[in-house]
Structure formats: structure tokens, C-alpha cells
N, C-alpha and C. Protein backbone atom coordinates (compact mmCIF):
# COMPACT_ATOMS: atom_id res chain seq x y z
N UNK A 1 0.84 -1.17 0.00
CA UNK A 1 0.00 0.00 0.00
C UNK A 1 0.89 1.24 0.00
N UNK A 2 0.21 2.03 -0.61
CA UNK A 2 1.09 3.67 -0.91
C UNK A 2 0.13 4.35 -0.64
N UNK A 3 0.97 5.64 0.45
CA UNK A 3 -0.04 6.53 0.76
C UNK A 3 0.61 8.09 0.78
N UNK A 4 -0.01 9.19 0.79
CA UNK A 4 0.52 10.37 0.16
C UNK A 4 -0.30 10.75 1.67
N UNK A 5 -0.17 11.86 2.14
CA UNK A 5 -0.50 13.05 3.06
C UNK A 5 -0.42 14.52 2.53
N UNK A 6 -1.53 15.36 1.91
CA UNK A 6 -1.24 16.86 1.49
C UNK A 6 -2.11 17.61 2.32
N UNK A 7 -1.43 18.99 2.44
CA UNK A 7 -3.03 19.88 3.38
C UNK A 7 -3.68 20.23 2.50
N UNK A 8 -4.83 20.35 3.14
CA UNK A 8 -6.27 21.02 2.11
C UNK A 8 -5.45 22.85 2.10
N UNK A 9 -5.72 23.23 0.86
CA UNK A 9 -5.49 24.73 0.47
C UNK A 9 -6.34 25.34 1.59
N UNK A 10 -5.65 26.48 1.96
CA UNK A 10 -6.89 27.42 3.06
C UNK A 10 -7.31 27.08 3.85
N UNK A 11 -6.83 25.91 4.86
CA UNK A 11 -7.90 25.20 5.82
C UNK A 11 -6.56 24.27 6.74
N UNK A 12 -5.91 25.15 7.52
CA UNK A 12 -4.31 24.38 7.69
C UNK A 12 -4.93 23.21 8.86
N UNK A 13 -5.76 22.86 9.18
CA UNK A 13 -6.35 21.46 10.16
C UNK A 13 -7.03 20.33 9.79
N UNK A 14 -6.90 20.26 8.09
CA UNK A 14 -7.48 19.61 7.48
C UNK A 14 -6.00 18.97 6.54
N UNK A 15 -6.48 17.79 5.97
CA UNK A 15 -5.06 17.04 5.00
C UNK A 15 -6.28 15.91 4.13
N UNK A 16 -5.76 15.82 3.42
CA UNK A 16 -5.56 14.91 1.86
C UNK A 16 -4.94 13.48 2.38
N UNK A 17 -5.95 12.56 2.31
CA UNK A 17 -4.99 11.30 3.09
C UNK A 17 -5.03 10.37 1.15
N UNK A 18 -4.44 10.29 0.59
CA UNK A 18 -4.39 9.39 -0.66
C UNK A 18 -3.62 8.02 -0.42
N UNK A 19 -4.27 7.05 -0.85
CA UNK A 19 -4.05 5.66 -0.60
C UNK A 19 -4.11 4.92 -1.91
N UNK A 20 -3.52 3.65 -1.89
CA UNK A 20 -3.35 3.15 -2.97
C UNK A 20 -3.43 1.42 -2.64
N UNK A 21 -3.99 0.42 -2.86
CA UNK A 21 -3.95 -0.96 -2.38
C UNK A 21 -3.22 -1.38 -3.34
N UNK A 22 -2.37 -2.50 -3.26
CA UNK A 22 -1.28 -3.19 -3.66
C UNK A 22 -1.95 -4.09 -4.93
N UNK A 23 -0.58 -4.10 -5.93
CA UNK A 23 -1.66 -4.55 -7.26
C UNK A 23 -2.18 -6.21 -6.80
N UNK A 24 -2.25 -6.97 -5.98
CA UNK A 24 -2.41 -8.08 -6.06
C UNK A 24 -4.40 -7.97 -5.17
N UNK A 25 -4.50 -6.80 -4.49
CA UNK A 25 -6.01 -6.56 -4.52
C UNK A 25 -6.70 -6.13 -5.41
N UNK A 26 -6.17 -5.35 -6.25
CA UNK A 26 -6.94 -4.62 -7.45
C UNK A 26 -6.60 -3.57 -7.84
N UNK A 27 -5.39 -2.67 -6.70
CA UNK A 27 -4.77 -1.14 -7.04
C UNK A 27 -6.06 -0.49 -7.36
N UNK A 28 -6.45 -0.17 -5.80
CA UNK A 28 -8.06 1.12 -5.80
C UNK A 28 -7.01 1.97 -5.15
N UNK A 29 -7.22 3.06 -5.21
CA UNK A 29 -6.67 4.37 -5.44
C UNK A 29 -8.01 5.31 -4.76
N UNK A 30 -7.63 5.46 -3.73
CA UNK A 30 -8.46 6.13 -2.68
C UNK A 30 -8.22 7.55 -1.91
N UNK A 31 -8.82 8.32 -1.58
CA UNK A 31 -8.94 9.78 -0.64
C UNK A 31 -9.72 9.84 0.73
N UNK A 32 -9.37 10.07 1.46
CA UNK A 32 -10.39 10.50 3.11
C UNK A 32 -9.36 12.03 3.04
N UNK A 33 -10.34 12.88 4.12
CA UNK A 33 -9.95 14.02 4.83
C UNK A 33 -9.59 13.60 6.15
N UNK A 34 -8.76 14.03 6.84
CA UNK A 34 -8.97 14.12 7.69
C UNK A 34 -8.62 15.91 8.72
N UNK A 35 -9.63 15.78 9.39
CA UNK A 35 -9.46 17.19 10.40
C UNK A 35 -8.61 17.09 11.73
N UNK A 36 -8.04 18.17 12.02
CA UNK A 36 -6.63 17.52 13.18
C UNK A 36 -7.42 18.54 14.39
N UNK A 37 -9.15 18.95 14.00
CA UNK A 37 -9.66 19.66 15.45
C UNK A 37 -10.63 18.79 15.79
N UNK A 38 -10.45 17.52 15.15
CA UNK A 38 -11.65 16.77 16.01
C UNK A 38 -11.05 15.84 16.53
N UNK A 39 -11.89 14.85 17.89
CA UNK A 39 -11.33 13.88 18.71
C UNK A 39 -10.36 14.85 19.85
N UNK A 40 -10.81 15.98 19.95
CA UNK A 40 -9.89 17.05 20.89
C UNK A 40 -9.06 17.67 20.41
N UNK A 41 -8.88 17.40 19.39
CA UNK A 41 -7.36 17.91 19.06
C UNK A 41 -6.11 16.62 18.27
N UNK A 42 -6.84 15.59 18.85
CA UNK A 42 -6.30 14.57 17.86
C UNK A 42 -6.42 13.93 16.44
N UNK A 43 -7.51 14.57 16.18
CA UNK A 43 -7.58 14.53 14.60
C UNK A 43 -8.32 13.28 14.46
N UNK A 44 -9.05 13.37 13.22
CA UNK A 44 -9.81 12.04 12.82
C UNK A 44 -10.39 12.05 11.52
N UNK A 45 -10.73 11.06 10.93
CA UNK A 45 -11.29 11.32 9.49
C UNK A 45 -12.46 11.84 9.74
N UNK A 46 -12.61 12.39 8.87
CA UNK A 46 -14.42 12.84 8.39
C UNK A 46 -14.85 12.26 7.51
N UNK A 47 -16.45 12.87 7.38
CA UNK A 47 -17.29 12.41 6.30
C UNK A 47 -16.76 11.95 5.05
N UNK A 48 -15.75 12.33 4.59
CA UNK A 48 -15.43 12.12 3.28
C UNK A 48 -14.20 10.68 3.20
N UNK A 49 -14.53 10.31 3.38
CA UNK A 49 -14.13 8.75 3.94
C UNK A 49 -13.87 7.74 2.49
N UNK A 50 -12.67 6.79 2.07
CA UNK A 50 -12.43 6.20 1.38
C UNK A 50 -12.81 6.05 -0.06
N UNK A 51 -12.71 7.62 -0.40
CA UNK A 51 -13.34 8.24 -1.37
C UNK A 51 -12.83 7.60 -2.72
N UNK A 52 -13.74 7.04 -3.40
CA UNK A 52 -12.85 5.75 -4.79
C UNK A 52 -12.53 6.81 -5.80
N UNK A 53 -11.39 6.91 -6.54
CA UNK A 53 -10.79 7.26 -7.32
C UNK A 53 -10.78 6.84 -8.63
N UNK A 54 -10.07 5.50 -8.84
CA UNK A 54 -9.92 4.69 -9.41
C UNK A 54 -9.57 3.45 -9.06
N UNK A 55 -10.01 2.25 -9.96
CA UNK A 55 -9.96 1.23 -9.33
C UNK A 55 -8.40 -0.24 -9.67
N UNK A 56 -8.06 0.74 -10.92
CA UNK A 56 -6.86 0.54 -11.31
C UNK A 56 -5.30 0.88 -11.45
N UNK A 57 -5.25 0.78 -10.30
CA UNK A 57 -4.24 1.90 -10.10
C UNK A 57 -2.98 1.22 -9.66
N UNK A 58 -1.91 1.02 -10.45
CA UNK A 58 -0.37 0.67 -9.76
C UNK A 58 -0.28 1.03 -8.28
N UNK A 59 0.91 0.32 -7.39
CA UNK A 59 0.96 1.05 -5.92
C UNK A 59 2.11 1.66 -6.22
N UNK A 60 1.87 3.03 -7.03
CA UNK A 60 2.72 3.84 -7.30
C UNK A 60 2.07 5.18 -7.10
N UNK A 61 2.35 6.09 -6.26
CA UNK A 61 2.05 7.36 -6.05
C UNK A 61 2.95 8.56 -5.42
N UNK A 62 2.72 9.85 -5.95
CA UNK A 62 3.45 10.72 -6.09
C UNK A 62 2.45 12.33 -6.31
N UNK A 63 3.14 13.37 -5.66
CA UNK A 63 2.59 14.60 -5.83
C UNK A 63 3.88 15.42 -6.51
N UNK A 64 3.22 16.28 -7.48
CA UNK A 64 3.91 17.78 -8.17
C UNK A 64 3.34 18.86 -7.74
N UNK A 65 4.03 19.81 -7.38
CA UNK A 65 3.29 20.98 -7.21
C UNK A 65 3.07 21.75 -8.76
N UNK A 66 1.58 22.35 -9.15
CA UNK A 66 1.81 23.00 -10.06
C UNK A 66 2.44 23.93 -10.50
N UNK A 67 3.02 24.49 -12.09
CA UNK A 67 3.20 25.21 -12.26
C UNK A 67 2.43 26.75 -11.49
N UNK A 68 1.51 27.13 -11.24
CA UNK A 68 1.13 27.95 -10.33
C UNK A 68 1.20 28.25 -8.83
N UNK A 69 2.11 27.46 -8.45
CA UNK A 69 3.08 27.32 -7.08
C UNK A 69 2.23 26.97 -6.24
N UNK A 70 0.57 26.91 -6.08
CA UNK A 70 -0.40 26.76 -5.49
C UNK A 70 -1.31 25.05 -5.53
N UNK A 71 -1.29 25.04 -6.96
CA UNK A 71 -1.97 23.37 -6.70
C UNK A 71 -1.27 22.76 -6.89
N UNK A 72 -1.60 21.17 -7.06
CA UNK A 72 -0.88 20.27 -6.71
C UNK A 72 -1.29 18.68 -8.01
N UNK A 73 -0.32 18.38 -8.15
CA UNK A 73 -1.09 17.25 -9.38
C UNK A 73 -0.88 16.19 -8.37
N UNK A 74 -1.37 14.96 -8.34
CA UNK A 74 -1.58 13.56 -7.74
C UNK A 74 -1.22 12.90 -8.88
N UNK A 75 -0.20 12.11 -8.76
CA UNK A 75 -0.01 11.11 -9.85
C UNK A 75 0.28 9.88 -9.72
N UNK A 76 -1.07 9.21 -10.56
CA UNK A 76 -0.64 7.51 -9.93
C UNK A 76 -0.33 6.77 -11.76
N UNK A 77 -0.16 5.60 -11.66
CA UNK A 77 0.27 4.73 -12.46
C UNK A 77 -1.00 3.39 -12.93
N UNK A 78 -1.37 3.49 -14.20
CA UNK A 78 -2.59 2.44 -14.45
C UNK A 78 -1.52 1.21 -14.27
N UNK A 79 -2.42 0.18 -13.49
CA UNK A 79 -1.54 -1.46 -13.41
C UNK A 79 -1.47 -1.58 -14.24
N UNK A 80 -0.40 -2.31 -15.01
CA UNK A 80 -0.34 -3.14 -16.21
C UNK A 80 -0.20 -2.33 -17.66
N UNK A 81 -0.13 -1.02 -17.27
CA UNK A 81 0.16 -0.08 -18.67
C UNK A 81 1.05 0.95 -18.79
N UNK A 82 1.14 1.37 -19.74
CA UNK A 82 2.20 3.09 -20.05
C UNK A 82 1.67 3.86 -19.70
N UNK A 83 0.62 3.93 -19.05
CA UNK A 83 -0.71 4.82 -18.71
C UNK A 83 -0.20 5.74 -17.42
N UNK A 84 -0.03 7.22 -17.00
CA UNK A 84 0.11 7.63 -16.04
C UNK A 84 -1.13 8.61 -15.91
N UNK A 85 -2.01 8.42 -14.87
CA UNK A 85 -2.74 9.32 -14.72
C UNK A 85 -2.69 10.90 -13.41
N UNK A 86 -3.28 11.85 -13.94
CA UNK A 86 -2.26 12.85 -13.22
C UNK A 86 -3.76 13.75 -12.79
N UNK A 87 -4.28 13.65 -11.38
CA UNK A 87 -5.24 14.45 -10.92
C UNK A 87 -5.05 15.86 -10.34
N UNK A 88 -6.18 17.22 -10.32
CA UNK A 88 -5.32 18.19 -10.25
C UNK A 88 -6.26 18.20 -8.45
N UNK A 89 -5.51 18.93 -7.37
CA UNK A 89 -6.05 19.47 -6.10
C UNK A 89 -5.73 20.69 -6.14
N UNK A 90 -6.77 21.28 -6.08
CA UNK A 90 -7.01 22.79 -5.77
C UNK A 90 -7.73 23.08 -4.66
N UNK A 91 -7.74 24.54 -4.04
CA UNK A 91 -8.20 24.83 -3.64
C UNK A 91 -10.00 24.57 -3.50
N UNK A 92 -10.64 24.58 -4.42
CA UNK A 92 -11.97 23.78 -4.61
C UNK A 92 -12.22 22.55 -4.28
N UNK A 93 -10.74 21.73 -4.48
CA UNK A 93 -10.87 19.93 -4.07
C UNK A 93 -10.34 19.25 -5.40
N UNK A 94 -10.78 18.13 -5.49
CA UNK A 94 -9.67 17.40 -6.11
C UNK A 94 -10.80 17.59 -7.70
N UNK A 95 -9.91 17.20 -8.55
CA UNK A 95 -10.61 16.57 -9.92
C UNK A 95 -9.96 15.38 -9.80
N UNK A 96 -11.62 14.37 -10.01
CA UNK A 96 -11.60 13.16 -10.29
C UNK A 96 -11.46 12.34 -11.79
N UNK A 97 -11.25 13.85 -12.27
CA UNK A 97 -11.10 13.68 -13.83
C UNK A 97 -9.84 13.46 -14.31
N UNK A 98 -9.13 12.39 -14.67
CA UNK A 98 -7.83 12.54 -14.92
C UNK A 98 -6.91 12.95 -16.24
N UNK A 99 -6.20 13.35 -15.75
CA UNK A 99 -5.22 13.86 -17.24
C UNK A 99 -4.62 12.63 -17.30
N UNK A 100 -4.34 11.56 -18.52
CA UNK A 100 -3.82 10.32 -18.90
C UNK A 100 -2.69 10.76 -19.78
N UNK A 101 -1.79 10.11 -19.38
CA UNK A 101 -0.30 10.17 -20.36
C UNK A 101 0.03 9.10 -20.43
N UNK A 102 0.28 8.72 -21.97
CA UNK A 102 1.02 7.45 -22.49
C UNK A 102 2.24 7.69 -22.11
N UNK A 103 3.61 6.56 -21.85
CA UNK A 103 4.79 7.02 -22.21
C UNK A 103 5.17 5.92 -23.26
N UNK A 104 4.57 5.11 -23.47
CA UNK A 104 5.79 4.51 -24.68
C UNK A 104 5.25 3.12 -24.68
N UNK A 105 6.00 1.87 -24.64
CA UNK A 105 5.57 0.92 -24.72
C UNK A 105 5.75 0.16 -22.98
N UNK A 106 4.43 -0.87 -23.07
CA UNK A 106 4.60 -1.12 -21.50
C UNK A 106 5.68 -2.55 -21.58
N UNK A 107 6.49 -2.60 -20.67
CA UNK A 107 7.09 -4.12 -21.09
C UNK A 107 7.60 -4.10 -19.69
N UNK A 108 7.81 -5.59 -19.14
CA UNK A 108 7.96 -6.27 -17.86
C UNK A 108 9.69 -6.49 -17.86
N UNK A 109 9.80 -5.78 -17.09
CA UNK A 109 11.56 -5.64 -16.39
C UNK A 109 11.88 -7.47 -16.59
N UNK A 110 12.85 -7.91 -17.48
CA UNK A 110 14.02 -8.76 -16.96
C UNK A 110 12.98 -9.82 -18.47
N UNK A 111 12.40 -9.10 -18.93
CA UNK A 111 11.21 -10.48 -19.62
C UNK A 111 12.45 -10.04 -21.20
């Protein structure tokens, strides 16, 4: 499993929890919030809880900050392809819409 931690833009008690299950479950590619003023002060997820992404997803994950020094791209890896998909977080919240990039041909290390 791969997991990323970002803060929500504008809201410094809140974070971006991104998760990823290992390709031998299915590589789902997941989001929760969590808030660090609830449970006292200890933080806890909220409502927005194991939020599905995608369901194909390498356990490969990674953040860029955008060119606009402000958002942030999420980038995970389709299992089994050249496929990189690249989500944007903004201030508004995430797009579940992904930007897809080929890179070339997919081929298995050592084959």
C-alpha cells in the first residue's frame, strides 16, 4: 500500500490522506480528509471517507506541485500499462477527472 499526506489549500487542520492498495487486490486508489480539530485535538477522518478514485491503479504514487506554485497534481500509475494518470487538487478539491499520459511501450523488467 502507498499513501501520500497533502493539506487542504486554506484550511491548515485539514489534510488529503491518498491511498493506494497493492496490485495483487486490485490497485483502488483512494482519498479520506482528515481534520486535526476533532477527537480534541487529535484529529480524525471525516465524512469524506475512502473516497474511490480509481480502481486501477499501480501502488505507485506521487505529488507535483503546479506550475502555479499553489496546486498540486496527484499522480498515480494504471496497473499493467504506459498509462500515467495525473489528478489536479485545488483549492476547490480534487478533480476526479484525470489527465492520462502514455509514455511509450509497457514491457515487464528482466522479460
Amino acid at each position: 500500500m502507498a499513501a501520500l499526506i497533502l493539506p487542504k489549500q486554506n484550511d491548515c487542520s485539514k489534510y488529503y490522506v491518498f491511498t493506494t492498495g497493492d496490485h495483487i487486490t486490485g490497485g483502488y486508489f483512494y482519498y479520506s480528509i482528515v481534520d486535526m480539530c476533532l477527537n480534541g485535538g487529535l484529529g480524525d477522518v471525516t465524512s469524506t471517507k475512502n473516497v474511490l478514485i480509481n480502481s486501477n491503479s499501480a501502488e505507485k504514487l506521487t505529488a507535483i506541485k503546479h506550475a502555479n506554485g499553489k496546486d498540486v497534481w496527484i499522480v498515480t500509475h494504471l496497473l499493467g500499462s504506459d498509462v500515467y494518470n495525473a489528478y489536479l487538487l485545488t483549492a476547490s478539491g480534487l478533480s476526479i477527472t484525470a489527465v492520462s499520459s502514455s509514455v511509450g511501450v509497457y514491457t515487464i523488467a528482466g522479460l
